[in-house]
Structures are given as structure tokens and as C-alpha cells.
PDB file of N, CA and C in Angstrom:
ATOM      1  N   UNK A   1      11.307  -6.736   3.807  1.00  0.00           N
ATOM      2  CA  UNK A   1      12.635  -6.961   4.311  1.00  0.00           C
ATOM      3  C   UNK A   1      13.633  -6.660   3.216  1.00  0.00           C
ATOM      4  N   UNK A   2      14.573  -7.505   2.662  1.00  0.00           N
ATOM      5  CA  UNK A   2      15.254  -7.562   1.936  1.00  0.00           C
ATOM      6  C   UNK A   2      16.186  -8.931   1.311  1.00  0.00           C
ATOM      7  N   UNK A   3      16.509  -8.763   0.368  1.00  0.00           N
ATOM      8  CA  UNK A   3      17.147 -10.443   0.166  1.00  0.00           C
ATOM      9  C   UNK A   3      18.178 -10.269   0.798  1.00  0.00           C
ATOM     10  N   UNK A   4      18.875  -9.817   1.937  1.00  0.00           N
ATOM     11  CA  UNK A   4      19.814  -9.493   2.637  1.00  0.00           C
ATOM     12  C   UNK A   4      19.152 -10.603   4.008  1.00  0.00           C
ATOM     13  N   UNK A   5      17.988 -11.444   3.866  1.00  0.00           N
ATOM     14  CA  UNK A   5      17.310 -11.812   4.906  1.00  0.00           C
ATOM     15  C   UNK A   5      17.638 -13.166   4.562  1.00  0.00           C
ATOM     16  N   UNK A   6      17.859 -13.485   3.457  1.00  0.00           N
ATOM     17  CA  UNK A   6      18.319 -15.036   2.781  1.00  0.00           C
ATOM     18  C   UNK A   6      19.356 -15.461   3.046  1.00  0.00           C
ATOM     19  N   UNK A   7      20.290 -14.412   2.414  1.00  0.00           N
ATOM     20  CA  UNK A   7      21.962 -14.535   2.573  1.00  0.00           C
ATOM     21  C   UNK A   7      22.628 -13.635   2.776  1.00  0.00           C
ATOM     22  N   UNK A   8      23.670 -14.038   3.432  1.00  0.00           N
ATOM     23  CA  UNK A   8      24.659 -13.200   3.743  1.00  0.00           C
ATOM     24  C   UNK A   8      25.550 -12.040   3.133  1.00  0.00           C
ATOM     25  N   UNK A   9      25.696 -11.215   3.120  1.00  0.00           N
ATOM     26  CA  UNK A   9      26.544  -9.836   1.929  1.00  0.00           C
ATOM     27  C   UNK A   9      27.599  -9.438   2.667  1.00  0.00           C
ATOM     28  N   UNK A  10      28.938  -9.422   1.716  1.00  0.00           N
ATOM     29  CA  UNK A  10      29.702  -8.733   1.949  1.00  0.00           C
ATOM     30  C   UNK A  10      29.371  -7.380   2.934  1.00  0.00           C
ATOM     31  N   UNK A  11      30.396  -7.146   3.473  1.00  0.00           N
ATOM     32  CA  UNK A  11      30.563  -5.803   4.249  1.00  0.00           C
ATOM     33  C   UNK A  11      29.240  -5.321   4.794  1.00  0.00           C
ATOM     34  N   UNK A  12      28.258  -6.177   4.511  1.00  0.00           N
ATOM     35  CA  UNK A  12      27.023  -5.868   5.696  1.00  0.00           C
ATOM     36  C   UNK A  12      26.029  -6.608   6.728  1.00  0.00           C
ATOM     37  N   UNK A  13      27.303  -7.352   7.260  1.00  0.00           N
ATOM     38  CA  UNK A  13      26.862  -8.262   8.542  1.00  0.00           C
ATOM     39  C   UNK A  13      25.957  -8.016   9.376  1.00  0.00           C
ATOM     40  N   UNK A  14      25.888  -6.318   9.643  1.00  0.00           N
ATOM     41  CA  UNK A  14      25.101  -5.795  10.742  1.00  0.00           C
ATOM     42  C   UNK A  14      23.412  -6.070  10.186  1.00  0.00           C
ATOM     43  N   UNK A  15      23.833  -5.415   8.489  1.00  0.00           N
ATOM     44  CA  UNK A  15      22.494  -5.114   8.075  1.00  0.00           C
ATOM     45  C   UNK A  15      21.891  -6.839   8.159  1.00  0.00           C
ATOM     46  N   UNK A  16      22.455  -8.038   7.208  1.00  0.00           N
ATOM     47  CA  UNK A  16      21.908  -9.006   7.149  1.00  0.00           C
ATOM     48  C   UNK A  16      21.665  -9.148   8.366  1.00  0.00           C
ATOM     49  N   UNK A  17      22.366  -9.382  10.024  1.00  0.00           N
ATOM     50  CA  UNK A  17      21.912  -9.925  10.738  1.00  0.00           C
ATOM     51  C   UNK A  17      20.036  -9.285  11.319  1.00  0.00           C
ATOM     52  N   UNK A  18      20.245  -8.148  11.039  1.00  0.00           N
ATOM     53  CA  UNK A  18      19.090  -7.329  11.108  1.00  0.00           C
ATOM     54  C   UNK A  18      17.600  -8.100  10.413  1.00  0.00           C
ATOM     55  N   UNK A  19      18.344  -7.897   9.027  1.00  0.00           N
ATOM     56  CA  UNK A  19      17.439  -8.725   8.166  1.00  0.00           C
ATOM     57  C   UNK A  19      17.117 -10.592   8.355  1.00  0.00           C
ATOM     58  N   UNK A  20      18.043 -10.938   9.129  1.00  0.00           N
ATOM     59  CA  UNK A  20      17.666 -12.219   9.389  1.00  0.00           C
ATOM     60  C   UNK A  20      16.748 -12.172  10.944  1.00  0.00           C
ATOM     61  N   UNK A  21      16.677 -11.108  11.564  1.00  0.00           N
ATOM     62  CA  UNK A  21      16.080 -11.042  12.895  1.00  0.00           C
ATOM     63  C   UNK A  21      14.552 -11.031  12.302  1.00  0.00           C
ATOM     64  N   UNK A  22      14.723  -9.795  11.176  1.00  0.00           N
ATOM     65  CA  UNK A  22      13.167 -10.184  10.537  1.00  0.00           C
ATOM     66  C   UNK A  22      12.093 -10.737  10.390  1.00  0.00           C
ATOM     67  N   UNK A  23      13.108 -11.627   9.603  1.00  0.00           N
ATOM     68  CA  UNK A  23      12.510 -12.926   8.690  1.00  0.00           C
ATOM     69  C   UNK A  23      12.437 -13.935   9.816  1.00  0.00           C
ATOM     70  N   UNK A  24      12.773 -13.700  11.250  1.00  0.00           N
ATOM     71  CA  UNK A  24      12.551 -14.945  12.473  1.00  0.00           C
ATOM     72  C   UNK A  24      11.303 -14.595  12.830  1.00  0.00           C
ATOM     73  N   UNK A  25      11.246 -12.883  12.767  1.00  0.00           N
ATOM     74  CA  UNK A  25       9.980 -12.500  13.646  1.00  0.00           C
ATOM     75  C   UNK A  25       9.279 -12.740  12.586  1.00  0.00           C
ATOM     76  N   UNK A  26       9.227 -12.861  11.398  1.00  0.00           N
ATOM     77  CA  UNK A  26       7.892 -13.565  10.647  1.00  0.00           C
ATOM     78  C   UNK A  26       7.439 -14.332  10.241  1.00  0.00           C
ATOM     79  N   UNK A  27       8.233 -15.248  10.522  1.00  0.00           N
ATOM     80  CA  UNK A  27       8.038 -16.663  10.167  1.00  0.00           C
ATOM     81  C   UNK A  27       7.358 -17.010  11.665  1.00  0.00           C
ATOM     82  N   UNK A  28       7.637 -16.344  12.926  1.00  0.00           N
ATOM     83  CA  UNK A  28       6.810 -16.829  14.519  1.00  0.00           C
ATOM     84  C   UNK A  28       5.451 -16.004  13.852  1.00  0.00           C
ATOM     85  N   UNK A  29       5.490 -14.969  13.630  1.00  0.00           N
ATOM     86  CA  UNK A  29       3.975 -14.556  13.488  1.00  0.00           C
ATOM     87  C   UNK A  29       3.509 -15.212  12.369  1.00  0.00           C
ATOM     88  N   UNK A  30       3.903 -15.907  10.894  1.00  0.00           N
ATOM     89  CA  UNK A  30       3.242 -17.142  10.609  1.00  0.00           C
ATOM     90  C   UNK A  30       2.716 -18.037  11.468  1.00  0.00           C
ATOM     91  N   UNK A  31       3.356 -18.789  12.200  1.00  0.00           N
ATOM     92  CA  UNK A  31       2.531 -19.873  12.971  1.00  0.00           C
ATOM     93  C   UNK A  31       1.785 -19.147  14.095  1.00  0.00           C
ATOM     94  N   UNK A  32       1.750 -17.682  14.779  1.00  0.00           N
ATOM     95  CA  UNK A  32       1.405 -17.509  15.734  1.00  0.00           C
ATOM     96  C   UNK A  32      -0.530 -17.127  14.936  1.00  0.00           C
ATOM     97  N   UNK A  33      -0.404 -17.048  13.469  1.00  0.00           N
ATOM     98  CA  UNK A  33      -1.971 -16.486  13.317  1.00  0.00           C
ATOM     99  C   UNK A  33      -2.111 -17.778  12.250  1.00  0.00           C
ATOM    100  N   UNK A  34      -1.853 -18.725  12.263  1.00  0.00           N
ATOM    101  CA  UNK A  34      -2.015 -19.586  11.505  1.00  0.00           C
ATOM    102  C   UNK A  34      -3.827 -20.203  11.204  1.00  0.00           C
ATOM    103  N   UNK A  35      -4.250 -20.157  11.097  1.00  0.00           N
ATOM    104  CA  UNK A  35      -5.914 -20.302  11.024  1.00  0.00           C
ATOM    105  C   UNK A  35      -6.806 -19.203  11.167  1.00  0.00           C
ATOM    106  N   UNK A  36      -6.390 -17.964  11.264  1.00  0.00           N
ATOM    107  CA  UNK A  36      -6.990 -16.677  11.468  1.00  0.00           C
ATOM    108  C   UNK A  36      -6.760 -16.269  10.072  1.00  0.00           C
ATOM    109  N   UNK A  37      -7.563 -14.890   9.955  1.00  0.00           N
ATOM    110  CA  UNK A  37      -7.671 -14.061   9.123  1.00  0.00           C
ATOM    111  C   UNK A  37      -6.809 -13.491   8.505  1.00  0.00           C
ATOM    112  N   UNK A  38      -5.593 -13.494   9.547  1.00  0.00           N
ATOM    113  CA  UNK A  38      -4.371 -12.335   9.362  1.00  0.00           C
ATOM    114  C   UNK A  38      -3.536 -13.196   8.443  1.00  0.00           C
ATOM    115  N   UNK A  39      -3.207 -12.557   7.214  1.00  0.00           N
ATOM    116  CA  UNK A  39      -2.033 -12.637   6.261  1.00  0.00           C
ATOM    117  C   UNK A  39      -0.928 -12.414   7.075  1.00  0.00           C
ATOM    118  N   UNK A  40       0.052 -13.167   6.684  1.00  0.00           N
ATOM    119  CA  UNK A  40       1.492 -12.693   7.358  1.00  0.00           C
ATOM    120  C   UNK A  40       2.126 -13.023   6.006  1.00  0.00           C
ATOM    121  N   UNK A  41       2.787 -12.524   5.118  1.00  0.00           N
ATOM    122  CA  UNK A  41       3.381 -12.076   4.241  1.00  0.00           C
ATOM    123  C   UNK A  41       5.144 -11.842   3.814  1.00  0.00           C
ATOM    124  N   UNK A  42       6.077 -12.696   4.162  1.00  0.00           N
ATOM    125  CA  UNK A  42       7.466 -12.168   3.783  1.00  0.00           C
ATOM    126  C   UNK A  42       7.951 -11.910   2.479  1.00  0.00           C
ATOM    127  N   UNK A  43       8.107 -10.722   2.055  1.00  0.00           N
ATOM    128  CA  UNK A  43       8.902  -9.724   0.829  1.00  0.00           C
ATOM    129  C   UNK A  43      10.398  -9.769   1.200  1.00  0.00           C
ATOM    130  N   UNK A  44      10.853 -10.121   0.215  1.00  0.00           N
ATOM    131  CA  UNK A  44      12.578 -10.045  -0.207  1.00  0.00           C
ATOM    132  C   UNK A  44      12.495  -9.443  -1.565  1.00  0.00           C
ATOM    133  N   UNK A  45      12.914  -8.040  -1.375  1.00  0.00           N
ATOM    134  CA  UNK A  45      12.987  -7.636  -2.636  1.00  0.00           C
ATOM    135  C   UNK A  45      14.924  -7.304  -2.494  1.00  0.00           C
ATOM    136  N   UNK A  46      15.402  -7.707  -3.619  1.00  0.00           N
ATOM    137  CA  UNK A  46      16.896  -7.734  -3.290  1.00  0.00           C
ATOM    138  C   UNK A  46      17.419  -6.509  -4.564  1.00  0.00           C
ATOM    139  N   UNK A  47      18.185  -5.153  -4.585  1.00  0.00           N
ATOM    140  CA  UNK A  47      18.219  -4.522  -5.171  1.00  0.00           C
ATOM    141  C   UNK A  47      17.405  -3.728  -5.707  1.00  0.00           C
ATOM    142  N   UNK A  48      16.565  -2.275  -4.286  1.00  0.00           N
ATOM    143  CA  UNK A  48      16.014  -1.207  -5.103  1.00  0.00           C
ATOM    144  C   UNK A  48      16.738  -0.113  -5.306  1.00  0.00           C
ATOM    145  N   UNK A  49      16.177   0.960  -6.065  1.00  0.00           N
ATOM    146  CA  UNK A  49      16.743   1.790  -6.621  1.00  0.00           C
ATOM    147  C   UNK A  49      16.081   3.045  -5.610  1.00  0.00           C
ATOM    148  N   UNK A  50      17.085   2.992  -4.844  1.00  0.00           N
ATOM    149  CA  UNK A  50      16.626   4.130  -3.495  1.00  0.00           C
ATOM    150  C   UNK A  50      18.003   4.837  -3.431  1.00  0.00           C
ATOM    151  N   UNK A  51      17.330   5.953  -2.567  1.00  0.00           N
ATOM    152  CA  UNK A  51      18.970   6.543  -1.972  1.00  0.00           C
ATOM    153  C   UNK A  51      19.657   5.650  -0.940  1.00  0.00           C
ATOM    154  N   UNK A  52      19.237   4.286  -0.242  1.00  0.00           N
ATOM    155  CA  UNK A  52      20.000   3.899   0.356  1.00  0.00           C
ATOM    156  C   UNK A  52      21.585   3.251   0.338  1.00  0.00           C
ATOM    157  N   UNK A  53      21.714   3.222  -0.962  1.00  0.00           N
ATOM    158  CA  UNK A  53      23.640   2.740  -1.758  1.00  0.00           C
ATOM    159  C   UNK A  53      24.098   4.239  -1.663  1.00  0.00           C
ATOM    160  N   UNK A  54      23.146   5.387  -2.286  1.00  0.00           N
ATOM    161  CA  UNK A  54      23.664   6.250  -2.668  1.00  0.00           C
ATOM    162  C   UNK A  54      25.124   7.024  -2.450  1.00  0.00           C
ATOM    163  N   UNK A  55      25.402   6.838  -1.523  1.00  0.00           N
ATOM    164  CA  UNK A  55      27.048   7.209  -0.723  1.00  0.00           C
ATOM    165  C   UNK A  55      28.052   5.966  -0.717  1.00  0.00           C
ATOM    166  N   UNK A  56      27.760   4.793  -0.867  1.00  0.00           N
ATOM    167  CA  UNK A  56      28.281   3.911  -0.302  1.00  0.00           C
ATOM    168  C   UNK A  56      28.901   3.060  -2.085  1.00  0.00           C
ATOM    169  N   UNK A  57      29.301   3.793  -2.610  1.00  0.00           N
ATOM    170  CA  UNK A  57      30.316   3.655  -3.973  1.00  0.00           C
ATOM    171  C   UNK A  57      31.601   2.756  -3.865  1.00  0.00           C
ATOM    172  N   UNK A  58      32.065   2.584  -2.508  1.00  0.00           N
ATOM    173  CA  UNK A  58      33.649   2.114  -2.069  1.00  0.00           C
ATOM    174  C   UNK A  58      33.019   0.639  -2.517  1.00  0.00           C
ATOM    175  N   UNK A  59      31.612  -0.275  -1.787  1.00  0.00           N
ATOM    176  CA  UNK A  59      31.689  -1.402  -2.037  1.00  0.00           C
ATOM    177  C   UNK A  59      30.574  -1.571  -2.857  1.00  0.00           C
ATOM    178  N   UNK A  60      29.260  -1.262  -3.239  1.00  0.00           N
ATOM    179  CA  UNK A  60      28.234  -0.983  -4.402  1.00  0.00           C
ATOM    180  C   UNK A  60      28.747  -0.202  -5.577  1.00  0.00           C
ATOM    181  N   UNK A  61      28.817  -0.431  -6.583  1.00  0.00           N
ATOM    182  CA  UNK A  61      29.525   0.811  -7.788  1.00  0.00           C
ATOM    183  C   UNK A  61      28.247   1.257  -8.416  1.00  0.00           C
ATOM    184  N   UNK A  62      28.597   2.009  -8.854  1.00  0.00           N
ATOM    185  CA  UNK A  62      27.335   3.190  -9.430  1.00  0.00           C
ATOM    186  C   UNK A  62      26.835   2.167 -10.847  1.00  0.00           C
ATOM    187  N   UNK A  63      27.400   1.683 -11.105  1.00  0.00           N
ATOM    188  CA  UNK A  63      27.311   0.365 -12.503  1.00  0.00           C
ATOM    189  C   UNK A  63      25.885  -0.347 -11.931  1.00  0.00           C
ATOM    190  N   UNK A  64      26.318  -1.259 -10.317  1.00  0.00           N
ATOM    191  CA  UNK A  64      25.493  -1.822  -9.849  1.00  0.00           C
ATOM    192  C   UNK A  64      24.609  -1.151  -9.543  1.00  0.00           C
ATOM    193  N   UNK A  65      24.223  -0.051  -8.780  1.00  0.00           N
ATOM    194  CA  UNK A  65      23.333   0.846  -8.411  1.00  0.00           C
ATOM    195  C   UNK A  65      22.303   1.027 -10.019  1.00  0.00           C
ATOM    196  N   UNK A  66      22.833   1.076 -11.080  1.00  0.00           N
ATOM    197  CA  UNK A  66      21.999   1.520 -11.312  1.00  0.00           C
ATOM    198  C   UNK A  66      21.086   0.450 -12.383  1.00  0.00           C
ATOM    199  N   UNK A  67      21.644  -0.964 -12.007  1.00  0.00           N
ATOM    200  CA  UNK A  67      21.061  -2.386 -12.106  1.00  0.00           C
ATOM    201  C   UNK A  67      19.882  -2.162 -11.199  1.00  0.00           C
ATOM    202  N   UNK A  68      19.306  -1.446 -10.332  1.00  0.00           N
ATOM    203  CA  UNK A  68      18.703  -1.693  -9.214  1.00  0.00           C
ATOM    204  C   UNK A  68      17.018  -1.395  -9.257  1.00  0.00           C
ATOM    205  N   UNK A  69      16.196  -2.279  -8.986  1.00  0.00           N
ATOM    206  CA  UNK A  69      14.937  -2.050  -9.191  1.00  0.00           C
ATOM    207  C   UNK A  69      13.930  -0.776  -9.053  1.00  0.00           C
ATOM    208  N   UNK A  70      13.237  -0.822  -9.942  1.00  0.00           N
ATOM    209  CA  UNK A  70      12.157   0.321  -9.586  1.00  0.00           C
ATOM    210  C   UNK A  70      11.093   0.320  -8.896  1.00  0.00           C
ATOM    211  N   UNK A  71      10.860   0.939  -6.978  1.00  0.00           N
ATOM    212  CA  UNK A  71      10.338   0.679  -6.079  1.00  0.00           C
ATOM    213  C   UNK A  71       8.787   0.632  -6.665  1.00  0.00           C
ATOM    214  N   UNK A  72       8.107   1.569  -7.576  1.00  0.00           N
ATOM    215  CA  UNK A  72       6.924   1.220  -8.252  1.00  0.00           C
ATOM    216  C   UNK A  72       6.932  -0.044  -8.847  1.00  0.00           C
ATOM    217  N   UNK A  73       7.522  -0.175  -9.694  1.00  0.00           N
ATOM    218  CA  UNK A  73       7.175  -1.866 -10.041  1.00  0.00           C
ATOM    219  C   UNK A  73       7.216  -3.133  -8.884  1.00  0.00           C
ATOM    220  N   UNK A  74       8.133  -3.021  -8.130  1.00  0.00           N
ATOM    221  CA  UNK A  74       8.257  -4.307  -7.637  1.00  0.00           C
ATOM    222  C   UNK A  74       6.906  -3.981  -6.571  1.00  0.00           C
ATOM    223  N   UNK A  75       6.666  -2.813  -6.022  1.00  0.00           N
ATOM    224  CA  UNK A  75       5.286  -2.789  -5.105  1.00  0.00           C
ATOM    225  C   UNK A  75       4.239  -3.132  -6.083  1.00  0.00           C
ATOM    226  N   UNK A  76       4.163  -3.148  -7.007  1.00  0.00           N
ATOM    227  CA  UNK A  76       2.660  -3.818  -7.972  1.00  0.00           C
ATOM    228  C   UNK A  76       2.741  -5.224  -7.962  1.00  0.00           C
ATOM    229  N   UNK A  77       4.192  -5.743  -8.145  1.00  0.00           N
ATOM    230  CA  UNK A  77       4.404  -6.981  -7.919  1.00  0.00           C
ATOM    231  C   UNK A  77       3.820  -7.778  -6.284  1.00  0.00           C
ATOM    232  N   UNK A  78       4.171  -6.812  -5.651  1.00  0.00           N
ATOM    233  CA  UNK A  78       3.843  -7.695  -4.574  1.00  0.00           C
ATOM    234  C   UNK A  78       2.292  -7.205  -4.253  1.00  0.00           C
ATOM    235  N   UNK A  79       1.318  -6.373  -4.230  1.00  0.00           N
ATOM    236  CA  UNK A  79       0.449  -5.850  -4.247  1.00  0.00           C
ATOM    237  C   UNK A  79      -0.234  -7.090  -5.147  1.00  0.00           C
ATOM    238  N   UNK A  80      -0.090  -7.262  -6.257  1.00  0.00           N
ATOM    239  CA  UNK A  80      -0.558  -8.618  -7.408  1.00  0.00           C
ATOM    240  C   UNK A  80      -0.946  -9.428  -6.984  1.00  0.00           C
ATOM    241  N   UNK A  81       0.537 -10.407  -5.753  1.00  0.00           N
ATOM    242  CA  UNK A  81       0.210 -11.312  -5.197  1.00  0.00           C
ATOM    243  C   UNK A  81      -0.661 -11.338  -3.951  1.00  0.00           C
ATOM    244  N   UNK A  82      -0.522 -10.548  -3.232  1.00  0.00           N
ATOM    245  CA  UNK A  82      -1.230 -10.281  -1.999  1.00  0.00           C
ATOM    246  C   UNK A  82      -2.180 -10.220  -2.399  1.00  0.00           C
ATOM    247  N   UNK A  83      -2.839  -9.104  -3.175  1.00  0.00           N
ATOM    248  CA  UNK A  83      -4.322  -8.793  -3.264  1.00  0.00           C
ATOM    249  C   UNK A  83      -5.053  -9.533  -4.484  1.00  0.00           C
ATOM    250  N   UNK A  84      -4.731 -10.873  -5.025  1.00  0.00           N
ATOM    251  CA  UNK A  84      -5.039 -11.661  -6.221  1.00  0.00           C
ATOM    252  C   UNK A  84      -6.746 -12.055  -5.551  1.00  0.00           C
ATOM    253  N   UNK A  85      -7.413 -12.284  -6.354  1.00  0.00           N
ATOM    254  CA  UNK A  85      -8.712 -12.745  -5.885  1.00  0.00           C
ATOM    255  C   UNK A  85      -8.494 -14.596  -6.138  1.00  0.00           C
ATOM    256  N   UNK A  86      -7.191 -15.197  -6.725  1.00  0.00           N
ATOM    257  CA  UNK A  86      -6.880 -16.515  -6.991  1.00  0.00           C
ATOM    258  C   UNK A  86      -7.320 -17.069  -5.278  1.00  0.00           C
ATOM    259  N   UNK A  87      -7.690 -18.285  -5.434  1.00  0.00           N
ATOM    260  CA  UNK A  87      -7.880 -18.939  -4.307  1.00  0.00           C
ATOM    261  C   UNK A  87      -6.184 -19.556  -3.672  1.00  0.00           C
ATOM    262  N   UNK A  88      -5.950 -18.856  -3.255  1.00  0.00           N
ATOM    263  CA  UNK A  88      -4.158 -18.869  -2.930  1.00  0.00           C
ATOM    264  C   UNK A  88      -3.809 -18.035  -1.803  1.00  0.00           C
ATOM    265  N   UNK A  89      -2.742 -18.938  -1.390  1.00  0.00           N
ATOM    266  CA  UNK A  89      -2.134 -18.623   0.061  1.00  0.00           C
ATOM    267  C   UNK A  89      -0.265 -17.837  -0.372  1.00  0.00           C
ATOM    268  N   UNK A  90      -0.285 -16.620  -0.680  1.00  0.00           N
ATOM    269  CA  UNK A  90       1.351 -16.482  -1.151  1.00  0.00           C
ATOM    270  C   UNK A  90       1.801 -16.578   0.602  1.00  0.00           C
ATOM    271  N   UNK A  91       3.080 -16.775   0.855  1.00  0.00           N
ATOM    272  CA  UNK A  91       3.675 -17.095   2.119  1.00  0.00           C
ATOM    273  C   UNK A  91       4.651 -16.231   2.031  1.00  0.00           C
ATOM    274  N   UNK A  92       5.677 -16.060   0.950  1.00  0.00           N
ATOM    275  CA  UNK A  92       6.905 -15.623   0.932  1.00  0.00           C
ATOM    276  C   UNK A  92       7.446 -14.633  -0.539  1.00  0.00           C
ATOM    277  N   UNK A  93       7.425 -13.749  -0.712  1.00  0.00           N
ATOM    278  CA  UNK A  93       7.760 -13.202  -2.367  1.00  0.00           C
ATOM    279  C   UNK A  93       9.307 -12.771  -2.172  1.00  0.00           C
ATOM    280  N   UNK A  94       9.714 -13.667  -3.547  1.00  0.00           N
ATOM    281  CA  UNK A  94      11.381 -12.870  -3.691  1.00  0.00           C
ATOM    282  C   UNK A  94      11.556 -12.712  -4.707  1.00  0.00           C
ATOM    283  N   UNK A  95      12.059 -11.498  -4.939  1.00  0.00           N
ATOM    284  CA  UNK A  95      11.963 -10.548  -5.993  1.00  0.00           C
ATOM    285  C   UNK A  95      13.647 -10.119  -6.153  1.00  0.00           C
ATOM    286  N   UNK A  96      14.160 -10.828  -7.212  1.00  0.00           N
ATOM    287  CA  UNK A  96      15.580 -10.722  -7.992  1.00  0.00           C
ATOM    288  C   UNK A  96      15.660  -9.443  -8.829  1.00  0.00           C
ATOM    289  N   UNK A  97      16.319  -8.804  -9.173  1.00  0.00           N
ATOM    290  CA  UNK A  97      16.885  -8.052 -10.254  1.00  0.00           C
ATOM    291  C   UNK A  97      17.580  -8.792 -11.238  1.00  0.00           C
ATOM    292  N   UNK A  98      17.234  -8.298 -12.686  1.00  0.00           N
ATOM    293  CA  UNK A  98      17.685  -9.428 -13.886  1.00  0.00           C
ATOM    294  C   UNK A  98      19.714  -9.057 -13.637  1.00  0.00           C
TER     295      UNK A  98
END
């Protein structure tokens, strides 16, 4: 998803509400496989470094953009937790930019 699924952002109501539709539908498919096999998994990674700002300079500045995470790292990050052989249940990963 995105940390756009947590809270609310300026000038992108549409997108958060999107991102909060998400995070409803996965938190029901949490309880809907709850004792089964199936992982259900929510990722908030908030700030990658994609072309998706790329045009959009009026309210993201190229300063911030380029604060913005590197999609290889944060997928090892979550790959880490998911696939840990630790006897552990991850539920939810959120992943900040410093």
C-alpha cells in the first residue's frame, strides 16, 4: 500500500482514500484466514523513489523527491520479515524514510 493508508496528505484525498480502502480490505482478509495457512501481510512503505512524484513538483519538490526510498532496499526489508524462519507472526510493516 502506502503510508498514505495511515494518514491523511495534503492534496491527495483521492489517493489516501484509495489507500485507506486498502488497508480495510486487509485487515477483513486478516480475520477472514485467521487460523489458515495464508499470510495476510500489510506494507506501508511511505516515500519511494519511483517515477510516481516525478511531474508533480507544484506540491512534492524535487528536494523531497529525492529524500525518497530505494524500491530495492525497502523490498529486502519486507522480504526479511515475511520470509524470516523466526517463529513470528509480522501483521503489519511500516517503513519511514529518515
Amino acid at each position: 500500500m502506502s503510508s498514505a493508508a495511515l494518514r491523511g496528505n495534503r492534496q491527495e484525498a483521492v489517493y489516501c482514500a484509495t489507500k485507506w480502502g486498502e488497508r480495510g480490505y486487509t485487515e477483513s482478509l486478516k480475520v477472514a484466514y485467521k487460523g489458515t495457512s495464508v499470510k495476510i501481510v500489510g506494507v506501508y512503505p511511505g516515500g519511494m523513489n519511483t517515477d510516481f512524484y516525478k511531474d508533480s513538483r507544484d506540491y512534492v519538490s524535487l528536494q523531497k523527491q529525492q529524500s525518497f526510498m530505494n524500491p530495492n532496499e525497502v523490498a529486502e526489508i519486507i522480504c526479511k520479515n515475511i520470509f524470516s524462519d523466526l517463529n513470528l507472526t509480522v501483521a503489519d510493516i511500516i517503513i519511514e524514510r529518515n
